[in-house]
N, C-alpha and C. Protein backbone atom coordinates (compact mmCIF):
# COMPACT_ATOMS: atom_id res chain seq x y z
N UNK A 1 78.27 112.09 67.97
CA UNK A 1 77.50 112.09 69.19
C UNK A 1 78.21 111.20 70.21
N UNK A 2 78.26 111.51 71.34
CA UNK A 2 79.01 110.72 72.40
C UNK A 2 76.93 110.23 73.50
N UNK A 3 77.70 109.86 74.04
CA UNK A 3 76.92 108.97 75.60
C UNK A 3 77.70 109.10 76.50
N UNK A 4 76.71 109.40 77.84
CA UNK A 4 77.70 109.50 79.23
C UNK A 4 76.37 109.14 80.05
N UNK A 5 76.87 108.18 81.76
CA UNK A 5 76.08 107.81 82.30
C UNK A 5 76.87 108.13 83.52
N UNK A 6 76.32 108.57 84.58
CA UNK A 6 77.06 108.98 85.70
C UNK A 6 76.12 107.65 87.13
N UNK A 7 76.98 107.11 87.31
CA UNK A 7 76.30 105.89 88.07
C UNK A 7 77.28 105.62 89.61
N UNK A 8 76.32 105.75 90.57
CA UNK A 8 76.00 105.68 91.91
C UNK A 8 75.80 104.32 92.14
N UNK A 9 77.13 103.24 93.00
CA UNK A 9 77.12 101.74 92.80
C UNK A 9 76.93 101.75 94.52
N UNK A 10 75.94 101.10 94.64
CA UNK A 10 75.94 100.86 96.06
C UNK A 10 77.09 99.90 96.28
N UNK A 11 77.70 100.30 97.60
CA UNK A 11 78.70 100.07 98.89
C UNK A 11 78.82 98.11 98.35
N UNK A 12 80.68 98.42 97.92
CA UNK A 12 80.56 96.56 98.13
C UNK A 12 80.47 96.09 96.82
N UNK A 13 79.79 96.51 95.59
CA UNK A 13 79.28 95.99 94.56
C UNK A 13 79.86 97.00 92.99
N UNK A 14 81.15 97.66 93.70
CA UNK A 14 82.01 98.21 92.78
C UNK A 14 82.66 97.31 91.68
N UNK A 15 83.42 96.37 92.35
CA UNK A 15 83.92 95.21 91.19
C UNK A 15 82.65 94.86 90.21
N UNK A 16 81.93 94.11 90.94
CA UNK A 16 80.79 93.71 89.91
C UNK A 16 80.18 94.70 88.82
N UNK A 17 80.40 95.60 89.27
CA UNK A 17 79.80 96.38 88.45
C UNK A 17 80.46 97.02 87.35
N UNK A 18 81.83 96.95 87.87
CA UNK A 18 82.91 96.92 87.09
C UNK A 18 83.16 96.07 85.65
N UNK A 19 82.63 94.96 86.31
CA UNK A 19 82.77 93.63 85.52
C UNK A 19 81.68 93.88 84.74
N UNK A 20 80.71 93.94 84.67
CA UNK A 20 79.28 93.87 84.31
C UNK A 20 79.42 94.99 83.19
N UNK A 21 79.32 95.73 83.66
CA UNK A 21 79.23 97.54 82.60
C UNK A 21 80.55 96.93 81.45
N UNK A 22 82.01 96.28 81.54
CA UNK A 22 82.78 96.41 80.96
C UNK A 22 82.37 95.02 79.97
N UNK A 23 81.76 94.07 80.30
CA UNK A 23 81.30 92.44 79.28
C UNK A 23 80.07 93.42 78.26
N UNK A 24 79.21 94.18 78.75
CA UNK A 24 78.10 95.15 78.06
C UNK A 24 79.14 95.57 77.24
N UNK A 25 79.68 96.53 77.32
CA UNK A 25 80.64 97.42 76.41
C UNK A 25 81.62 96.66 75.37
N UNK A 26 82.03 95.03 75.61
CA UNK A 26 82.76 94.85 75.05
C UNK A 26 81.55 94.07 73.97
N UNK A 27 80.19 93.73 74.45
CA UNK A 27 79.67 93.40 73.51
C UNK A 27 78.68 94.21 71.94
N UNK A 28 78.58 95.33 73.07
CA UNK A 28 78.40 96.22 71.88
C UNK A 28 79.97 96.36 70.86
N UNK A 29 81.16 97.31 71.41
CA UNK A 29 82.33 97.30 70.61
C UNK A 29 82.44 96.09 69.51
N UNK A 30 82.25 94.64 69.65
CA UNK A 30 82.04 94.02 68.90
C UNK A 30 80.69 93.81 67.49
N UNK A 31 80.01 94.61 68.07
CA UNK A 31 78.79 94.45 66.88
C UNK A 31 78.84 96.00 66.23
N UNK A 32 79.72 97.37 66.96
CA UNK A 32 79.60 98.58 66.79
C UNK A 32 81.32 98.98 66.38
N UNK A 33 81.79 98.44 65.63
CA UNK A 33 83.04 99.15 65.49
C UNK A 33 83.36 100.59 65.67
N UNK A 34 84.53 101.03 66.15
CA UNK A 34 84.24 102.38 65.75
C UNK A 34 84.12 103.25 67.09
N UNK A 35 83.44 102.52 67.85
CA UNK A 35 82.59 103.31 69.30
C UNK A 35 84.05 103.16 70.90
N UNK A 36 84.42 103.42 70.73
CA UNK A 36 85.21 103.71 72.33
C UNK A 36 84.37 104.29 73.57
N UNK A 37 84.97 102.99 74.67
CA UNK A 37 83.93 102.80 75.82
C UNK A 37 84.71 103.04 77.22
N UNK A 38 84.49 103.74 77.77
CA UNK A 38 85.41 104.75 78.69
C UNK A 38 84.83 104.42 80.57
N UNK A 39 84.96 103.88 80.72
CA UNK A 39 84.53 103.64 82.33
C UNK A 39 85.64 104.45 83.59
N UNK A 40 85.12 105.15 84.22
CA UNK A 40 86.23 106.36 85.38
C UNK A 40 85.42 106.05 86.49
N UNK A 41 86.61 106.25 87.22
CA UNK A 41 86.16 106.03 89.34
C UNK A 41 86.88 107.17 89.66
N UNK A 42 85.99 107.63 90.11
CA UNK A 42 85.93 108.96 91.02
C UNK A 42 87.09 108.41 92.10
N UNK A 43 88.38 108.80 92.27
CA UNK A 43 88.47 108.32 93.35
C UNK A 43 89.05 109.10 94.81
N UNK A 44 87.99 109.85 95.03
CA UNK A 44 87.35 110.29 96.42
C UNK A 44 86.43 110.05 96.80
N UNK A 45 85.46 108.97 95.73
CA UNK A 45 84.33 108.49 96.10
C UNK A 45 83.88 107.12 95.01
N UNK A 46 84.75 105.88 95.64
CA UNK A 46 84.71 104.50 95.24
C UNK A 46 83.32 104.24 94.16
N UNK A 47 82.24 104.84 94.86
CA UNK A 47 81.20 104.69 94.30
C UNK A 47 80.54 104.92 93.38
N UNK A 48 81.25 106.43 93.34
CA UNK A 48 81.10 106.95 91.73
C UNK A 48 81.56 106.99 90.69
N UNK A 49 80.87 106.22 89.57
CA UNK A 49 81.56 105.83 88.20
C UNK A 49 81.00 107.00 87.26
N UNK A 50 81.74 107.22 85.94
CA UNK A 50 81.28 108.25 85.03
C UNK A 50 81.37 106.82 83.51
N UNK A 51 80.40 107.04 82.98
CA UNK A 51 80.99 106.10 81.88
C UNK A 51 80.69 106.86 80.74
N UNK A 52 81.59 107.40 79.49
CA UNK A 52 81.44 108.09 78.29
C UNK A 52 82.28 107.38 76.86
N UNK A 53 81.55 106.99 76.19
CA UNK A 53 81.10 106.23 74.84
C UNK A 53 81.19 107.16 73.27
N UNK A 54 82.10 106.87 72.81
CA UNK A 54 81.62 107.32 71.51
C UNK A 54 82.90 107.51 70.59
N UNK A 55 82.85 108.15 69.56
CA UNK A 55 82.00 108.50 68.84
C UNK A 55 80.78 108.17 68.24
N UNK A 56 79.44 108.31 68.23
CA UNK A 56 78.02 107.52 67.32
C UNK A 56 78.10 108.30 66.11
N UNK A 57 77.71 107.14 65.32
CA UNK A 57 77.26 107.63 63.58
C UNK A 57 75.97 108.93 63.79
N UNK A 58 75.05 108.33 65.06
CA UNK A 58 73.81 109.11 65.16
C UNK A 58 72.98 109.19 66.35
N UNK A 59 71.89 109.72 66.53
CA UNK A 59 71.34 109.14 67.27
C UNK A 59 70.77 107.47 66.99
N UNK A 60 70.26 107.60 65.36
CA UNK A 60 69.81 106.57 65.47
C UNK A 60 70.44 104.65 66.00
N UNK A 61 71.69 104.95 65.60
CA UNK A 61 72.64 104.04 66.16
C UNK A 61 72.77 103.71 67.47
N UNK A 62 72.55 104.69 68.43
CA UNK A 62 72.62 104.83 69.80
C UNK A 62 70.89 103.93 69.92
N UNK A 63 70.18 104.40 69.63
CA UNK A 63 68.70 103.79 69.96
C UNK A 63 68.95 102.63 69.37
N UNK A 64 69.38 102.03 68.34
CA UNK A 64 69.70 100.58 68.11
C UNK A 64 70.16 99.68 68.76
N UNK A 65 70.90 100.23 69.95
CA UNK A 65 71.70 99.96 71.15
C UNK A 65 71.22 99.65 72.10
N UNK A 66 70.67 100.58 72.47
CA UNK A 66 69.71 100.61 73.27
C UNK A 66 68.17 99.80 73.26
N UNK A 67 68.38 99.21 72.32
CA UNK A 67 66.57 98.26 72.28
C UNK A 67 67.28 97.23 72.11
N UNK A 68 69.07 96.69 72.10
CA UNK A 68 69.43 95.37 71.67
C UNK A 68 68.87 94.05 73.24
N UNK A 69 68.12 93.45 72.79
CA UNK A 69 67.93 92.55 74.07
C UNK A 69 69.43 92.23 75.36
N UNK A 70 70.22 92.28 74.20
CA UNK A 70 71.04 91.89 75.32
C UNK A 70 72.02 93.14 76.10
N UNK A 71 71.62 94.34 75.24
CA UNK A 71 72.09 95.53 76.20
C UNK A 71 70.95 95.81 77.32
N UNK A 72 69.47 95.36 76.76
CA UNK A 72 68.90 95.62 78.08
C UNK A 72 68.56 94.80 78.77
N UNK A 73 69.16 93.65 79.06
CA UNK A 73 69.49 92.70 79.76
C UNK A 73 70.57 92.92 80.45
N UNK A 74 71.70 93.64 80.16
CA UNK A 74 72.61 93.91 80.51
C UNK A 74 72.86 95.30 81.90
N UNK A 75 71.44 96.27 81.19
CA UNK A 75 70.83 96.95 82.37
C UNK A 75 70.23 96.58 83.21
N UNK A 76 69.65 95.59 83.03
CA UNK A 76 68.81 95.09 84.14
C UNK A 76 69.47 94.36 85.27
N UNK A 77 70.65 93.58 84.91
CA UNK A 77 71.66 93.35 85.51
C UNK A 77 72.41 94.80 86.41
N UNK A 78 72.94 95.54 86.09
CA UNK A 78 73.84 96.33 86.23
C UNK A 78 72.56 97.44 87.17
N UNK A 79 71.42 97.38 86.91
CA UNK A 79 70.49 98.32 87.72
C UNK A 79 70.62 97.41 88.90
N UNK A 80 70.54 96.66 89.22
CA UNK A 80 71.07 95.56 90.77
C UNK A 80 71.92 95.89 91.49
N UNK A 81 73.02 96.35 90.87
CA UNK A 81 74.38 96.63 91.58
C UNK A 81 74.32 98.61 91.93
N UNK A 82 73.27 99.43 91.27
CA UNK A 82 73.52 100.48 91.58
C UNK A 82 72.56 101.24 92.59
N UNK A 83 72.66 102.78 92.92
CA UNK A 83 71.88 102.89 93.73
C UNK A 83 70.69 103.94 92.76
N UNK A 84 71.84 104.83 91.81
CA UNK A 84 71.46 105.62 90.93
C UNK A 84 72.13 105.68 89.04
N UNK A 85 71.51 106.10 88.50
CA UNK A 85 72.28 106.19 87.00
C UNK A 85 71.29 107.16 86.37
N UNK A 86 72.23 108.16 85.88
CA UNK A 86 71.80 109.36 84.95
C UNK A 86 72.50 109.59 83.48
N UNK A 87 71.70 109.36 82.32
CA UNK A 87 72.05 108.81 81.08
C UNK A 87 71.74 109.89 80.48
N UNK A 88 72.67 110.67 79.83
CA UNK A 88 72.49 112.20 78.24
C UNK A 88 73.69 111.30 77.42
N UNK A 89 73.28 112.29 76.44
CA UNK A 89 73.68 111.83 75.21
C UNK A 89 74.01 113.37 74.60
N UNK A 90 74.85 113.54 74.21
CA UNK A 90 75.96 114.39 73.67
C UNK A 90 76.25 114.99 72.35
N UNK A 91 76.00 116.16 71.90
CA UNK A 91 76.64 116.22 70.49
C UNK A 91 77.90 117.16 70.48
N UNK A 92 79.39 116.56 69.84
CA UNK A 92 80.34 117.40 69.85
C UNK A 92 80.52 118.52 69.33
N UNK A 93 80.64 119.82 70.60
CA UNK A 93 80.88 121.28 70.14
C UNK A 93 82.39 121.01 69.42
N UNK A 94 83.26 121.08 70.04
CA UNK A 94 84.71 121.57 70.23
C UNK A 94 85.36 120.05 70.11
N UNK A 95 86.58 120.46 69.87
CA UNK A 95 87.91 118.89 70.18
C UNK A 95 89.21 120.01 69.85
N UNK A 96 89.68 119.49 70.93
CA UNK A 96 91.34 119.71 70.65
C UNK A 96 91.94 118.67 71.10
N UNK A 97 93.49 118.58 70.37
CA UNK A 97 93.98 117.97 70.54
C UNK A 97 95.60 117.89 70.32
């Protein structure tokens, strides 16, 4: 299972958010081996980030994640710096390589 969040950073507050989304990610990677954390800038439009995560053991792993105090602390932070964020969650059809 992968994760993807497509996030709308209001004007100005790109770095930070930069910073912010990437200290989150490196603190999960440390308690989640295994998981690769992918942050992209649109760049024709500064503002728009894509962020896609994974491989997950499951869903249930992902919801473990997601209720950790300090990942949602970490949103609550990072909801400051944006204007929008749209969060699915993924199961792999296909891979080539």
């Amino acid at each position: 299972m992968y994760t993807s969040a497509r996030w709308t950073v209001k004007e100005g507050n790109e770095d930070a958010f930069a910073r912010r989304w990437q200290a989150s990610a490196d603190q999960v990677a440390l308690e989640h081996p295994g998981i690769t954390f992918r942050l992209l800038r649109d760049t024709s439009t500064p503002q728009r980030f894509v962020s896609v995560d994974g491989p997950w053991r499951g869903q249930e792993q992902i919801d473990a994640v997601r209720e950790l105090p300090s990942f949602q602390e970490a949103m609550t932070e990072i909801e400051g710096l944006v204007d929008s964020v749209e969060v699915s969650t993924y199961e792999l059809v296909v891979e080539i390589s």
